[in-house]
Protein backbone atom coordinates (compact mmCIF):
# COMPACT_ATOMS: atom_id res chain seq x y z
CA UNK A 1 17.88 8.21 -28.57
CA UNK A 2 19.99 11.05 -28.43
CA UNK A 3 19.02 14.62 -28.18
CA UNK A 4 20.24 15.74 -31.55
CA UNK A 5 18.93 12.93 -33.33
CA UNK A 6 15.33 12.88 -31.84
CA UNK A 7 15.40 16.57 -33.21
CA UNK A 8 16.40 15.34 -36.77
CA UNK A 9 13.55 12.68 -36.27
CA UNK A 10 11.18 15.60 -35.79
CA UNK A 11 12.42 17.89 -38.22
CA UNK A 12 11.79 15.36 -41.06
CA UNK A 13 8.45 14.04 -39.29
CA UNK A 14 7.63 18.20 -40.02
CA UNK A 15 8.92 18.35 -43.12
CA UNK A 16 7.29 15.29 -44.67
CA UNK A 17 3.92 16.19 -42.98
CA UNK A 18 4.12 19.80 -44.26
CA UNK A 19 5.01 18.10 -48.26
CA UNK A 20 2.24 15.86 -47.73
CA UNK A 21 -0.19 18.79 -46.25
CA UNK A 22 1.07 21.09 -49.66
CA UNK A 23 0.25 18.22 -52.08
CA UNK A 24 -2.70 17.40 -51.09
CA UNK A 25 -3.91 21.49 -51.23
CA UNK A 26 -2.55 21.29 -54.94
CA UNK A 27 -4.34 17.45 -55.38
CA UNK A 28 -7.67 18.83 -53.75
CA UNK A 29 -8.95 20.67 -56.75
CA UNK A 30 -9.27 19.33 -60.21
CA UNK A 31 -8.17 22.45 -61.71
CA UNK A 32 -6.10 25.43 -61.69
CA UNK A 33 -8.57 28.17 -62.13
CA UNK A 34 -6.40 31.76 -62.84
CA UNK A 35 -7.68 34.98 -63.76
CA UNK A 36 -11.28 34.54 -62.59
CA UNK A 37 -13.59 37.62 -63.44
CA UNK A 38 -17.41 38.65 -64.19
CA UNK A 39 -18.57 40.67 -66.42
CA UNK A 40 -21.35 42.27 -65.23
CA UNK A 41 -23.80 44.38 -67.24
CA UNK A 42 -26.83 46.88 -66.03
CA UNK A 43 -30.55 46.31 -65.96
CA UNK A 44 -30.14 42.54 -64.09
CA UNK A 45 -29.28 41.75 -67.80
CA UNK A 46 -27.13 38.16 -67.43
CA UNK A 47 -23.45 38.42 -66.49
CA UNK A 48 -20.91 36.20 -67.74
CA UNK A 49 -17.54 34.44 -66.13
CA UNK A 50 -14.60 34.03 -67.45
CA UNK A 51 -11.36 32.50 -66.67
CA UNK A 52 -8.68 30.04 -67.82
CA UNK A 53 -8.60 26.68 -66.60
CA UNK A 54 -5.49 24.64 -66.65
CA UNK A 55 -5.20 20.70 -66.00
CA UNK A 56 -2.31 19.79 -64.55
CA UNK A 57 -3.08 15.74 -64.17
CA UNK A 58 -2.53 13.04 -67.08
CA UNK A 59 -6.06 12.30 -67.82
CA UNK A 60 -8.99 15.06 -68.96
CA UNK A 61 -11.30 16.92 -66.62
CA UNK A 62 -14.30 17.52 -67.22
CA UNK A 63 -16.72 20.76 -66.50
CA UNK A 64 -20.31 19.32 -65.87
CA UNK A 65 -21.64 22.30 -64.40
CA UNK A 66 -21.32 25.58 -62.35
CA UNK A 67 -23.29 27.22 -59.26
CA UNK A 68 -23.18 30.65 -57.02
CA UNK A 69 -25.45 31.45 -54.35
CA UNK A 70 -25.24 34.75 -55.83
CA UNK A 71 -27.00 34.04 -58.47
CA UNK A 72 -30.16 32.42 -59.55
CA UNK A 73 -29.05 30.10 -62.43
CA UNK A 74 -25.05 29.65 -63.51
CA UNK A 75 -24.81 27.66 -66.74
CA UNK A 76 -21.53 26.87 -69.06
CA UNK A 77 -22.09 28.77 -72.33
CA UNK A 78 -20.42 28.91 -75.49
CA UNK A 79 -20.37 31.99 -77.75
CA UNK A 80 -20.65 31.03 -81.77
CA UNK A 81 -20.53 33.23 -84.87
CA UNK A 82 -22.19 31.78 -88.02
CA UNK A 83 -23.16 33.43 -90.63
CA UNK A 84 -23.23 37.03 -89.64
CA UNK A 85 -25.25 35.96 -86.66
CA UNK A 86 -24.08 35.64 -83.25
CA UNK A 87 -25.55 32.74 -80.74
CA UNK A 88 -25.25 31.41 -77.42
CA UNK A 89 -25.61 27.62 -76.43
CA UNK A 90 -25.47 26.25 -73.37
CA UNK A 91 -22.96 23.39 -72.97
CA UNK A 92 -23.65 19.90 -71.32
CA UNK A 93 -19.95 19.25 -70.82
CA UNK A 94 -16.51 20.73 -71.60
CA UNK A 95 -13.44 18.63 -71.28
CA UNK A 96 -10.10 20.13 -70.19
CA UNK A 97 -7.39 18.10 -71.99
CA UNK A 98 -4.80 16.46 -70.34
CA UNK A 99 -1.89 18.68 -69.34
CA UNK A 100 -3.81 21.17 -71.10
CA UNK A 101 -5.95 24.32 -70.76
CA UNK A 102 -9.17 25.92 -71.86
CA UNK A 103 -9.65 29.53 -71.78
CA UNK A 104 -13.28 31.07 -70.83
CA UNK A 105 -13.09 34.06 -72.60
CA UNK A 106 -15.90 36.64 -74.45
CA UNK A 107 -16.92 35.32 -77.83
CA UNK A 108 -16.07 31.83 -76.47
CA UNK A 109 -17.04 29.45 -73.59
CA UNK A 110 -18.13 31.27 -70.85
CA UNK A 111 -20.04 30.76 -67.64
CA UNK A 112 -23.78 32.40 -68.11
CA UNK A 113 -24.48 33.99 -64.54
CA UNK A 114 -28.65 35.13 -64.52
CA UNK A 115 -30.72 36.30 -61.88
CA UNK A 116 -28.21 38.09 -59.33
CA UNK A 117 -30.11 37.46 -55.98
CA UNK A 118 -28.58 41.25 -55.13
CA UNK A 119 -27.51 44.06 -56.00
CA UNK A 120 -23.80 43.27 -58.01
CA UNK A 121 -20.93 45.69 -56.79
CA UNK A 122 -18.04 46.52 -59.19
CA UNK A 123 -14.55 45.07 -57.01
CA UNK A 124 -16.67 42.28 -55.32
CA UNK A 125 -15.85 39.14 -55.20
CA UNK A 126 -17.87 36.10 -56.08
CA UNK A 127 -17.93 32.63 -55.49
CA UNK A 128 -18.87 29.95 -57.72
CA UNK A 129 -18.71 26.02 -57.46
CA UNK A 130 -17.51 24.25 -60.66
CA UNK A 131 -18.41 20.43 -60.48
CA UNK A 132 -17.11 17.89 -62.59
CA UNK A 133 -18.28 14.81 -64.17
CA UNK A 134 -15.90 12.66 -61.56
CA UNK A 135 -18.72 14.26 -58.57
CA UNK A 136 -15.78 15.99 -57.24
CA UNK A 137 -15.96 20.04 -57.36
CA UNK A 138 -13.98 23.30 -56.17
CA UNK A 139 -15.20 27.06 -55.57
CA UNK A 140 -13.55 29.88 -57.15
CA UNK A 141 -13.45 33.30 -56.22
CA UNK A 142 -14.05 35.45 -58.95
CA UNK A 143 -13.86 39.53 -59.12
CA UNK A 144 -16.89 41.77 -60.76
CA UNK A 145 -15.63 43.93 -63.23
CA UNK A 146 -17.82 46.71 -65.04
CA UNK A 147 -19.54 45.95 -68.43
CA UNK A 148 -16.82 47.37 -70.63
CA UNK A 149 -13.83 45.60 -68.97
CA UNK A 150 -12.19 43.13 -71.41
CA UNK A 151 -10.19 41.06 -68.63
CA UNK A 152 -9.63 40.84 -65.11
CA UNK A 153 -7.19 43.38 -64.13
């Protein structure tokens, strides 16, 4: 084999390994989680998460259920308004359409974070494990933003 073509040979041997190293990153995690951030409130009153999560695959995904080390309990919540009266309910599942998204958001779905096992700092970051109903899950990093923040940034 000659020199210049055993280097071609490795150059695509790199390239195809580093494609196949990318897409499988991207593959590895059901979702696309963006904008990840915690609400956090004084007292060790419960914080909330929110985010938006986007499925990029053909077929829905599923939320099942969330955890942190950081905190005692994490539990998917939804915020409802009936009647002049505001409630929270925690949610068994919540499906992420196909090629679709679902925005966790105040006064919506939201991840209900109680019990911080320490102190919470404003500008930390925390991470929390969303599993899904296929027994796969990812961990997300999500920021702490004060009590009267209204989105991540």
């Amino acid at each position: 084999m000659s020199r210049r073509r055993a280097m071609a040979t490795i150059c695509w041997l790199a390239s195809a390994w580093t494609t196949h190293a990318a897409a499988g990153q991207t593959m590895s995690a059901p979702l696309e989680v963006r904008a990840a951030w915690i609400r956090w409130l004084p007292a060790g009153l419960p914080a909330a998460g929110y985010a938006v999560l986007y499925n990029r695959t053909n077929a829905p995904v599923v939320l099942v259920g969330a955890e942190s080390t950081e905190f005692a309990r994490t539990m998917i919540h939804r915020s409802l308004s009936s009647g002049g009266l505001e409630r929270m309910l925690p949610v068994a599942r919540l499906a992420v359409p196909a090629r679709g998204s679902i925005r966790l958001s105040p006064g919506g779905y939201h991840l209900m974070l109680i019990q911080p096992r320490r102190p919470v700092v404003i500008g930390a970051h925390v991470e929390i494990r969303l599993t899904y109903a296929n027994g796969r899950s990812q961990t997300v990093e999500f920021v702490v933003r004060p009590a009267n923040a209204t989105g991540p940034h």
